[in-house]
N, C-alpha and C. Protein backbone atom coordinates (compact mmCIF):
# COMPACT_ATOMS: atom_id res chain seq x y z
N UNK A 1 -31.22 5.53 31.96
CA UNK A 1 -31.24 4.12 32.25
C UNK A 1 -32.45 3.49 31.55
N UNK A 2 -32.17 2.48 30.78
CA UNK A 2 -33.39 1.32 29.92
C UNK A 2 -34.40 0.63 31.15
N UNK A 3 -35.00 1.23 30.69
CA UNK A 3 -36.45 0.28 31.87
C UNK A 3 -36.43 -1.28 30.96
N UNK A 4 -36.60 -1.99 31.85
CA UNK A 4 -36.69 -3.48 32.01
C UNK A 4 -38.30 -4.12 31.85
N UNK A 5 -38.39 -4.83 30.71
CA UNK A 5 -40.00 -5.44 30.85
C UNK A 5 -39.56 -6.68 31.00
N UNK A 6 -41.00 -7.45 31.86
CA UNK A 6 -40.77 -9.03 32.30
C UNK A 6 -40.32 -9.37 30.93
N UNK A 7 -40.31 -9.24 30.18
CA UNK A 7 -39.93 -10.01 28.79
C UNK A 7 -38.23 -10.26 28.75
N UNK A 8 -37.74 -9.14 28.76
CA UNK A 8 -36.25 -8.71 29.11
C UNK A 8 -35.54 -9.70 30.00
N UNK A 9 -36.34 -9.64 30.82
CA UNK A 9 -35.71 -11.04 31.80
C UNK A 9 -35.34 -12.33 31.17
N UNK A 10 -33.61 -12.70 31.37
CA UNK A 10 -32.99 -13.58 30.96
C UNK A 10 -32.14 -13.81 32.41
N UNK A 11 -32.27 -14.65 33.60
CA UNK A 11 -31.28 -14.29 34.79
C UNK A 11 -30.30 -14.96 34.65
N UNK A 12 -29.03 -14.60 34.80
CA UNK A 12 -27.81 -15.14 34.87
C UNK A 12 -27.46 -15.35 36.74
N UNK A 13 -27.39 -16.96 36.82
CA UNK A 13 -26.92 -16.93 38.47
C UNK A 13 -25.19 -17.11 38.52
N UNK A 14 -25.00 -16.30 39.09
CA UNK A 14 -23.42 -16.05 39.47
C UNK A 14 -23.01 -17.31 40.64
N UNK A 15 -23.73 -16.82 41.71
CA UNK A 15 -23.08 -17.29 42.96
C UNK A 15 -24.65 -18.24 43.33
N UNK A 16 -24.68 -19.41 43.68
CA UNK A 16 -26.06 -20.14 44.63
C UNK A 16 -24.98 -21.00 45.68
N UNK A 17 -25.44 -21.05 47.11
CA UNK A 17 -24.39 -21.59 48.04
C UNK A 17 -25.25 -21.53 49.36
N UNK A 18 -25.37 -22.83 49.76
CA UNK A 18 -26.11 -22.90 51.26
C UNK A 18 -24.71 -22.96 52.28
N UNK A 19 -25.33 -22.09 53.10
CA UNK A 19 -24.53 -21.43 54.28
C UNK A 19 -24.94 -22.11 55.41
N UNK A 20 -23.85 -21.72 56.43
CA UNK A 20 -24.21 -22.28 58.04
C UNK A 20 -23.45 -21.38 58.56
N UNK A 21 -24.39 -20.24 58.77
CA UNK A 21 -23.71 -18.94 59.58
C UNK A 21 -23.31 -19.32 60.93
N UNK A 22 -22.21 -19.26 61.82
CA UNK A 22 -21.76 -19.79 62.92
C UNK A 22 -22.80 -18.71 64.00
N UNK A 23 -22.87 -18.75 65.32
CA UNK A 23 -23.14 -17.97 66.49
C UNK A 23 -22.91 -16.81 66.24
N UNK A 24 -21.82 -16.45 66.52
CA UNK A 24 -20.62 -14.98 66.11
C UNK A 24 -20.89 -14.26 65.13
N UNK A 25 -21.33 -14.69 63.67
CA UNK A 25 -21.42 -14.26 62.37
C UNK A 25 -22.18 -13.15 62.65
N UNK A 26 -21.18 -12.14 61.95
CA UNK A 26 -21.85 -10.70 61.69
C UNK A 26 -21.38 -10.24 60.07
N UNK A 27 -21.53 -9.45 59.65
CA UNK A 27 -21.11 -8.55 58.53
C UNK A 27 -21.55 -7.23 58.36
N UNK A 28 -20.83 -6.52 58.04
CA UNK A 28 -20.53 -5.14 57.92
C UNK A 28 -20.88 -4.51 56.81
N UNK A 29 -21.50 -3.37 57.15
CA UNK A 29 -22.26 -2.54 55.63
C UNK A 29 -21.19 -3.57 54.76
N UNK A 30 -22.15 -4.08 53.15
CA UNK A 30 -22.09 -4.35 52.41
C UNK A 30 -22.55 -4.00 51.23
N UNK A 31 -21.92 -3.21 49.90
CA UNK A 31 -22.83 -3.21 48.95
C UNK A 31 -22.33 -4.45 47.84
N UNK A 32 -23.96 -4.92 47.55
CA UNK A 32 -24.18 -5.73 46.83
C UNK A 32 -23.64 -5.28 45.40
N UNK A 33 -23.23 -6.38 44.65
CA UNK A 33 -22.68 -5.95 43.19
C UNK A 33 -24.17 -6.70 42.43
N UNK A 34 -24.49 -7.45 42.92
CA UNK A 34 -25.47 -8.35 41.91
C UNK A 34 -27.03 -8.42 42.54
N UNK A 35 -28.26 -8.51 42.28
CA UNK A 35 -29.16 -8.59 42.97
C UNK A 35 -28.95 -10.09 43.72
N UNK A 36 -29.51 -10.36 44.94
CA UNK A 36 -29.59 -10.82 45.95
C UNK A 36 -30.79 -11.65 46.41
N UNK A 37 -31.15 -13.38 46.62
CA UNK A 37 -32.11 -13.99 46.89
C UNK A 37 -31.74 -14.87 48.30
N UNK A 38 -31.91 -14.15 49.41
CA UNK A 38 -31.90 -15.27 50.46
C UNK A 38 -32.76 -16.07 50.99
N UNK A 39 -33.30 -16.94 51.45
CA UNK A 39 -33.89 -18.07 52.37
C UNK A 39 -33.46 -18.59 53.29
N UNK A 40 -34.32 -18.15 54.52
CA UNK A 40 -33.29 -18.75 56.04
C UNK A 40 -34.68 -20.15 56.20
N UNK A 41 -33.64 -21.35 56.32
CA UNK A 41 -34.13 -22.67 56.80
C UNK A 41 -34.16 -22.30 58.34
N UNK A 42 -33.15 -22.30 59.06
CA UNK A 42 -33.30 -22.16 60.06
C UNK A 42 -32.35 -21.36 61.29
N UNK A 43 -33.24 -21.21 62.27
CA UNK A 43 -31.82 -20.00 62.95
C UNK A 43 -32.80 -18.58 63.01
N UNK A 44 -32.04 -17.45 63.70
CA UNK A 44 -32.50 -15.85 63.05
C UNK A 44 -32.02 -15.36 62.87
N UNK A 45 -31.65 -14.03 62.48
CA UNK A 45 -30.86 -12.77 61.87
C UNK A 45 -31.43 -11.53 61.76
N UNK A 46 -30.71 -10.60 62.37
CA UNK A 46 -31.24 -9.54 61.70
C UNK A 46 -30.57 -8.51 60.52
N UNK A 47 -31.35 -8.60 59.68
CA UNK A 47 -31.03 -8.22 58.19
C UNK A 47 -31.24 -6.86 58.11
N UNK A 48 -30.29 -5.94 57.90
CA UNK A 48 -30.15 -4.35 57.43
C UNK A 48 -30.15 -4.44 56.03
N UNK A 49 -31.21 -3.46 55.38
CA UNK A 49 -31.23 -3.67 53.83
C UNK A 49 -31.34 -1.97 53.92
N UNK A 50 -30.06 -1.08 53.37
CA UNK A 50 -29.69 0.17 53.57
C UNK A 50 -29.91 0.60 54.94
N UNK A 51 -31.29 1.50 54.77
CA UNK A 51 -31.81 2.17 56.27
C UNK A 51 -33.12 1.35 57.43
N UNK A 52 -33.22 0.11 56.52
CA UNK A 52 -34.26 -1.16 57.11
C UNK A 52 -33.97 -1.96 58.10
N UNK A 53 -34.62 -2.42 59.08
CA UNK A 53 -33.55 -3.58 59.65
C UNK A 53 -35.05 -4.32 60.10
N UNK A 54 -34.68 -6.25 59.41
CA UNK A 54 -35.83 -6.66 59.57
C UNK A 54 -34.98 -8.04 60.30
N UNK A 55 -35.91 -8.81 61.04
CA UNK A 55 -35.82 -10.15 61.62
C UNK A 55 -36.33 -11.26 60.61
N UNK A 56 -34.89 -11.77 60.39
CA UNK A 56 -35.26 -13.25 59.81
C UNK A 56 -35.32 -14.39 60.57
N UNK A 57 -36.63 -15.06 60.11
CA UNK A 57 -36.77 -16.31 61.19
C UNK A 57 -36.87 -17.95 59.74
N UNK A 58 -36.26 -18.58 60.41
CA UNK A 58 -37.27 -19.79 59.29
C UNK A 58 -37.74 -19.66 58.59
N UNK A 59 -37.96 -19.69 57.03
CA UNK A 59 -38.82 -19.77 56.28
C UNK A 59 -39.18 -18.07 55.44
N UNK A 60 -38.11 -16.86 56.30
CA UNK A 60 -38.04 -15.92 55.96
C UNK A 60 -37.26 -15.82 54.41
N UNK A 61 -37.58 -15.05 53.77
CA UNK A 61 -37.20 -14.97 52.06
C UNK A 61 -37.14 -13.40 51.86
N UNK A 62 -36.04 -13.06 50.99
CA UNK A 62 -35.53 -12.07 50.91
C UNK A 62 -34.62 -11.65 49.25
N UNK A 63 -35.24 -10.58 49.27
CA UNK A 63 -34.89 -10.03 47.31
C UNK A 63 -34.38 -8.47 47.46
N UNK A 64 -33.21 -8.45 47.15
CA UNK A 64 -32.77 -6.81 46.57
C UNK A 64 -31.94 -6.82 45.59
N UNK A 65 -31.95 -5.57 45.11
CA UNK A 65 -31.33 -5.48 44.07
C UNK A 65 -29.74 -4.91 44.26
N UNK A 66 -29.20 -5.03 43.40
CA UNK A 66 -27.77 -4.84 43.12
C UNK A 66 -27.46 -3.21 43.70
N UNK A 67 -26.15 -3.06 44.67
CA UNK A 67 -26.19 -1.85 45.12
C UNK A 67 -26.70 -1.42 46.50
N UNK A 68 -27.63 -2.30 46.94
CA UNK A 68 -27.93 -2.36 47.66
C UNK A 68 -26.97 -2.76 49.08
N UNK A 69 -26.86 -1.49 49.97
CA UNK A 69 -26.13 -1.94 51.61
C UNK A 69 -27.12 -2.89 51.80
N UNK A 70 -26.14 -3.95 52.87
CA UNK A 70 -26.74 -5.06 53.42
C UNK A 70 -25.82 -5.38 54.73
N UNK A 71 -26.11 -5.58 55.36
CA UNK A 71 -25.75 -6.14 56.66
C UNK A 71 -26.33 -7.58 57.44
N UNK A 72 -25.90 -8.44 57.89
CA UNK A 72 -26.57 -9.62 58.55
C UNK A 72 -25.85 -10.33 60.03
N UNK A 73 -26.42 -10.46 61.22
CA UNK A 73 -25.83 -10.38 62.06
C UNK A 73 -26.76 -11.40 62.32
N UNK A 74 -26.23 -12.81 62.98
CA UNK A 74 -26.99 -14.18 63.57
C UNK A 74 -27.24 -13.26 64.83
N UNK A 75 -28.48 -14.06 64.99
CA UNK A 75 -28.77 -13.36 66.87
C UNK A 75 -29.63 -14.91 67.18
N UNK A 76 -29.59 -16.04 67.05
CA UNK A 76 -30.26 -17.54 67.25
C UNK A 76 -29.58 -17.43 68.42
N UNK A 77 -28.12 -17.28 68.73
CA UNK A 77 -27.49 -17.92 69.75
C UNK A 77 -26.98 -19.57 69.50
N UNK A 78 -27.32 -19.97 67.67
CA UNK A 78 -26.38 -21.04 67.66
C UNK A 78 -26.59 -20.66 66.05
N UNK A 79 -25.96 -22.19 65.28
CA UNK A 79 -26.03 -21.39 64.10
C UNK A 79 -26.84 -20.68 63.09
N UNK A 80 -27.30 -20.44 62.20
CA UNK A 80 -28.21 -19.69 61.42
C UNK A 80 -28.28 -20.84 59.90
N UNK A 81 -29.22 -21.44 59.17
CA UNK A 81 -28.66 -21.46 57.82
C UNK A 81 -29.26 -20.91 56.92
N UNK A 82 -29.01 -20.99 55.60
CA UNK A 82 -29.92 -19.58 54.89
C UNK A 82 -28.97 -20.30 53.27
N UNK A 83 -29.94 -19.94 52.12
CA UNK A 83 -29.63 -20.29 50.90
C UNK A 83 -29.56 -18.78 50.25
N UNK A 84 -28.31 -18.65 49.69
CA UNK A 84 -28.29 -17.75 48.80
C UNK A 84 -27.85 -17.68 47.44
N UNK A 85 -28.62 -17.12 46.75
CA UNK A 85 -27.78 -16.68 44.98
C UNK A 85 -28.02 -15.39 44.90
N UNK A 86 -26.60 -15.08 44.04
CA UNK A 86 -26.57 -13.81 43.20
C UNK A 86 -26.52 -14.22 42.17
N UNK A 87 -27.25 -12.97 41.38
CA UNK A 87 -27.51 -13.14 39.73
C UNK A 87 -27.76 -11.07 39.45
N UNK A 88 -27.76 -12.02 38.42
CA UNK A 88 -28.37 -10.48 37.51
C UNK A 88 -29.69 -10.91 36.69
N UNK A 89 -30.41 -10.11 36.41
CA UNK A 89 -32.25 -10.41 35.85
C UNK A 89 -31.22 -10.41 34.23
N UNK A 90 -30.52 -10.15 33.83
CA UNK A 90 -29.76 -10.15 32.01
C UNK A 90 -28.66 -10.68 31.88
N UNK A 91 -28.02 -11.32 31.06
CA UNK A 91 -26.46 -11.50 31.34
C UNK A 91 -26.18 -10.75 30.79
């Protein structure tokens, strides 16, 4: 595999889309195809990143890379919102 220098970096964004995760909202092991940038405005979640599991609150920000299991389950008790894009660091 080609190691990557900051130079190399050209990002292609696929997907950018602000969400309004309902109460209920869960998801199920996920692997990511593209690296991954979230931002929760507001609400919480707890975020499984493979064998991790962290609490997102407000203002929480979040980066993995492609391949990566992911899981996200609202636990606010109302809705959650959160900005996300996928991209790749090359097209």
């Amino acid at each position: 595999m080609r190691k990557l220098s900051l130079a190399d970096i050209n990002p292609h964004v696929r997907y950018s889309k602000l969400l309004l995760l309902p109460d209920d909202f869960a998801t199920t092991a996920v692997h990511a195809y593209d690296a991954r940038l979230i931002y929760f405005f507001s609400g919480s979640a707890k975020v499984k990143l493979d064998d991790r599991v962290f609490t997102a609150e407000r203002g929480a920000l979040f980066l993995w890379q492609s391949d990566t299991c992911y899981s996200i389950l609202n636990n606010a008790g109302s809705d959650t919102k959160m900005m996300t894009i996928n991209f790749d660091y090359i097209e």
